[in-house]
N, C-alpha and C. Protein backbone atom coordinates (compact mmCIF):
# COMPACT_ATOMS: atom_id res chain seq x y z
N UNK A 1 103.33 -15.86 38.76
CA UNK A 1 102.70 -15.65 40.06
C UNK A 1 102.18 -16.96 40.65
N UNK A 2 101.76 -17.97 39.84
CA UNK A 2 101.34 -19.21 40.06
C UNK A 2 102.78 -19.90 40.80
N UNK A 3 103.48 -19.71 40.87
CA UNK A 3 104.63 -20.37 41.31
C UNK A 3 105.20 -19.69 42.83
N UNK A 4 104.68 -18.55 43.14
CA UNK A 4 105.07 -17.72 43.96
C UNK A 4 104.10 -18.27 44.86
N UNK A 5 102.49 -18.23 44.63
CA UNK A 5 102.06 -18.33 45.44
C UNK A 5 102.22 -20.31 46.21
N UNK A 6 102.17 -20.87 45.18
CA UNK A 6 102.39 -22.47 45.92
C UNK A 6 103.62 -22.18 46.32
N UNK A 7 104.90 -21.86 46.32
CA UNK A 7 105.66 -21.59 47.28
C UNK A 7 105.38 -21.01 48.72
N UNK A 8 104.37 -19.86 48.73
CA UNK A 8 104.02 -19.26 49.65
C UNK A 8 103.41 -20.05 50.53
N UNK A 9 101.91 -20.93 50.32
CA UNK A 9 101.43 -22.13 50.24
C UNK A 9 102.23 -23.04 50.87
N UNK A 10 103.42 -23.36 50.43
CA UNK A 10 104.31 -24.91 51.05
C UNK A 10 104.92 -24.53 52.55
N UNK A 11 104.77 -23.15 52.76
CA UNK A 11 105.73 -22.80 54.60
C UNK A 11 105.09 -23.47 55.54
N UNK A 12 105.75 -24.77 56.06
CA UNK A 12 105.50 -25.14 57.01
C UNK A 12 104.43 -24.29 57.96
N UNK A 13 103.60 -25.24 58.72
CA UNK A 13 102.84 -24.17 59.75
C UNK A 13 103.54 -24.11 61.17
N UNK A 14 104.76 -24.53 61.17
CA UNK A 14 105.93 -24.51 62.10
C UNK A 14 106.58 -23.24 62.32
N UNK A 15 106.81 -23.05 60.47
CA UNK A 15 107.85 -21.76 60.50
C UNK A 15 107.17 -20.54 61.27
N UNK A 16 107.67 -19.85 61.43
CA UNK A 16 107.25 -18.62 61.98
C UNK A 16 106.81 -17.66 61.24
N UNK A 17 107.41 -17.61 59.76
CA UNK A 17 106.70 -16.72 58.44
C UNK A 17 105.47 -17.81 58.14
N UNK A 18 105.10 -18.30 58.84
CA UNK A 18 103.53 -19.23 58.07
C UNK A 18 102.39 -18.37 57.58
N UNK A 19 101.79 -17.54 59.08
CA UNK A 19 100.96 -16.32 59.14
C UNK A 19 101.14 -14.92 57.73
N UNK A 20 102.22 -14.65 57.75
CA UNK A 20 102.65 -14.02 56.97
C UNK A 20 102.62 -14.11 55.48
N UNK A 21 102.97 -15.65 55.11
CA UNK A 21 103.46 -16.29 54.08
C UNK A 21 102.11 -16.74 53.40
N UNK A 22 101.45 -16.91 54.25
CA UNK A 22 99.58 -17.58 53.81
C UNK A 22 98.04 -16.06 53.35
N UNK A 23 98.85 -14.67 54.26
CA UNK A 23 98.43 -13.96 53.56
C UNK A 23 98.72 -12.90 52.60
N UNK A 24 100.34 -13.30 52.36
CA UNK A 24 101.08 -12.91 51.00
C UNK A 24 100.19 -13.77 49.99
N UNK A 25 100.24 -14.80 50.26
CA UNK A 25 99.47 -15.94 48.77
C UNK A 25 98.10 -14.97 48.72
N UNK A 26 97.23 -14.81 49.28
CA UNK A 26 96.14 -14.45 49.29
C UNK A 26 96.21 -12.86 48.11
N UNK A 27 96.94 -12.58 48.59
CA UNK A 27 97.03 -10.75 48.12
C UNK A 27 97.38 -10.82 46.94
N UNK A 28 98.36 -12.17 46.36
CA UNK A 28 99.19 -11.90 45.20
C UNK A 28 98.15 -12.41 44.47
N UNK A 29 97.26 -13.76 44.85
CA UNK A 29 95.79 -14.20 43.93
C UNK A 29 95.24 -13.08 43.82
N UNK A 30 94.84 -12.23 44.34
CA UNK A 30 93.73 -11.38 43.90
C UNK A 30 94.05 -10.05 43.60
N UNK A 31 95.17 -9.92 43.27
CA UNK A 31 95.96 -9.15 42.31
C UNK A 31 96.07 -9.42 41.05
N UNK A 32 95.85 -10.55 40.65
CA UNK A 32 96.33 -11.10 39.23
C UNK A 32 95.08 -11.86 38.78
N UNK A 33 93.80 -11.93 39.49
CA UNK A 33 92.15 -12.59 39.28
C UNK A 33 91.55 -12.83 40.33
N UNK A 34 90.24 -13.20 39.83
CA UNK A 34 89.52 -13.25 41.08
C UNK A 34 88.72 -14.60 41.55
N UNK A 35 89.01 -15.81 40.26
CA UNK A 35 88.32 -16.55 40.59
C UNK A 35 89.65 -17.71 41.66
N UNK A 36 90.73 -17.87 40.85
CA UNK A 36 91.81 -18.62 42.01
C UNK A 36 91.90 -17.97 43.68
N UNK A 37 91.75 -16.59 43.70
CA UNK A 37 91.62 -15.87 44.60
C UNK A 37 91.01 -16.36 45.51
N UNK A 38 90.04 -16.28 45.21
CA UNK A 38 88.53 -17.61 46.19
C UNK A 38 89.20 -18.40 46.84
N UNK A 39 89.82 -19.51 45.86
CA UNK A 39 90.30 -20.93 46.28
C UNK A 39 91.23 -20.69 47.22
N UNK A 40 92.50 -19.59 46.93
CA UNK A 40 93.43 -19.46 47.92
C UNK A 40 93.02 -19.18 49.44
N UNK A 41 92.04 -18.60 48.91
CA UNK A 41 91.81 -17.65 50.77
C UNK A 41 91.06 -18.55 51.37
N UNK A 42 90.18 -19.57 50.47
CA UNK A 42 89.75 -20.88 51.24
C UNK A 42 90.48 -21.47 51.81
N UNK A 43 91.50 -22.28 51.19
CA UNK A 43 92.77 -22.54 51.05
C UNK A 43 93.02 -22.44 52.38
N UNK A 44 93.96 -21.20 52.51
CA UNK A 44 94.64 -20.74 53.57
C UNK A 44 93.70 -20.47 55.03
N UNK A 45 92.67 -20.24 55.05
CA UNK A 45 91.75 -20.54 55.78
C UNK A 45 91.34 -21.95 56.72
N UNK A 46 91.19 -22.54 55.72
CA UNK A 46 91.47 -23.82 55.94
C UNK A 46 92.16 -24.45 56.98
N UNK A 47 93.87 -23.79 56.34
CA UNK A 47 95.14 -24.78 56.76
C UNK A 47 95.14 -23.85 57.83
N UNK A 48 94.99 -22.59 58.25
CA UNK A 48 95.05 -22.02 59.49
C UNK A 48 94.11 -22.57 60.13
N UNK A 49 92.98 -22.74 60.85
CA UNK A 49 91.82 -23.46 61.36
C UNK A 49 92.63 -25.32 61.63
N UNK A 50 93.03 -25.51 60.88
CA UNK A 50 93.74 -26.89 60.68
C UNK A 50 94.46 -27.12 61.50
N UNK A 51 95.74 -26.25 61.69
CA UNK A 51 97.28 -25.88 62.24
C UNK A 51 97.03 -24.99 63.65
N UNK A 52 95.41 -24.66 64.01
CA UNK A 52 95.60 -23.57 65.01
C UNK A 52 96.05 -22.19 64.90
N UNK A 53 96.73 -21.87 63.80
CA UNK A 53 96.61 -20.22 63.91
C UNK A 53 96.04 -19.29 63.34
N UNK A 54 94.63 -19.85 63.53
CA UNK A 54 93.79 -18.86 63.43
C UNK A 54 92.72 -17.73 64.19
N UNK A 55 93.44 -18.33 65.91
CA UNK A 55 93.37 -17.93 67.00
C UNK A 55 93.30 -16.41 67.46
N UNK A 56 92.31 -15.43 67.45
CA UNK A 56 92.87 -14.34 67.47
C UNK A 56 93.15 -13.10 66.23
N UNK A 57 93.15 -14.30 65.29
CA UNK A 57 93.36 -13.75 63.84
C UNK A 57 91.90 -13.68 62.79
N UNK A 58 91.19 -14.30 63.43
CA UNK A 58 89.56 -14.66 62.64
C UNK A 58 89.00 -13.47 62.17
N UNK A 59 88.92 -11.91 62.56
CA UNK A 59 88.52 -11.20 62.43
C UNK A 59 89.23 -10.60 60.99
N UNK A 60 90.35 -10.41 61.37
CA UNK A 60 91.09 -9.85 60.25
C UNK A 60 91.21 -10.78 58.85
N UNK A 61 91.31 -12.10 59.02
CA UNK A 61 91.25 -13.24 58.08
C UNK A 61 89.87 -13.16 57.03
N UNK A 62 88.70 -13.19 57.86
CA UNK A 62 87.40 -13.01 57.31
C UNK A 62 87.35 -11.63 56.72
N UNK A 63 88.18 -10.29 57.05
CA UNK A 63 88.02 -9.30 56.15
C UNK A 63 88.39 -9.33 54.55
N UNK A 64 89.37 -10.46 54.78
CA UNK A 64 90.14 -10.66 53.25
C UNK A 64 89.40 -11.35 52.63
């Protein structure tokens, strides 16, 4: 799963599966523990806020 999710992790914030791909990583961490879990959704939090698409999406992002 560690390999799935840094794949998930590496999608460009270009591609169009980015959104998608950043809260697949999230779901599959905290399926399998809870402390990497944290880091990811920081993580991906992060790089959305970073990249701009987190526009619109803040509500639902902060539920996870």
């Amino acid at each position: 799963t560690d390999r799935a999710v840094q794949l998930l992790l590496e999608t460009s914030a270009d591609n169009s599966s980015y959104y998608c791909d950043s809260l697949k990583a999230c779901l599959v961490t905290t399926i399998t523990s809870s402390g990497p879990s944290q880091s990811t959704i920081k993580l991906v939090a992060t790089n959305m806020i970073a990249n701009g698409k987190l526009a619109g999406r803040a509500k639902r992002v902060s539920l996870v």
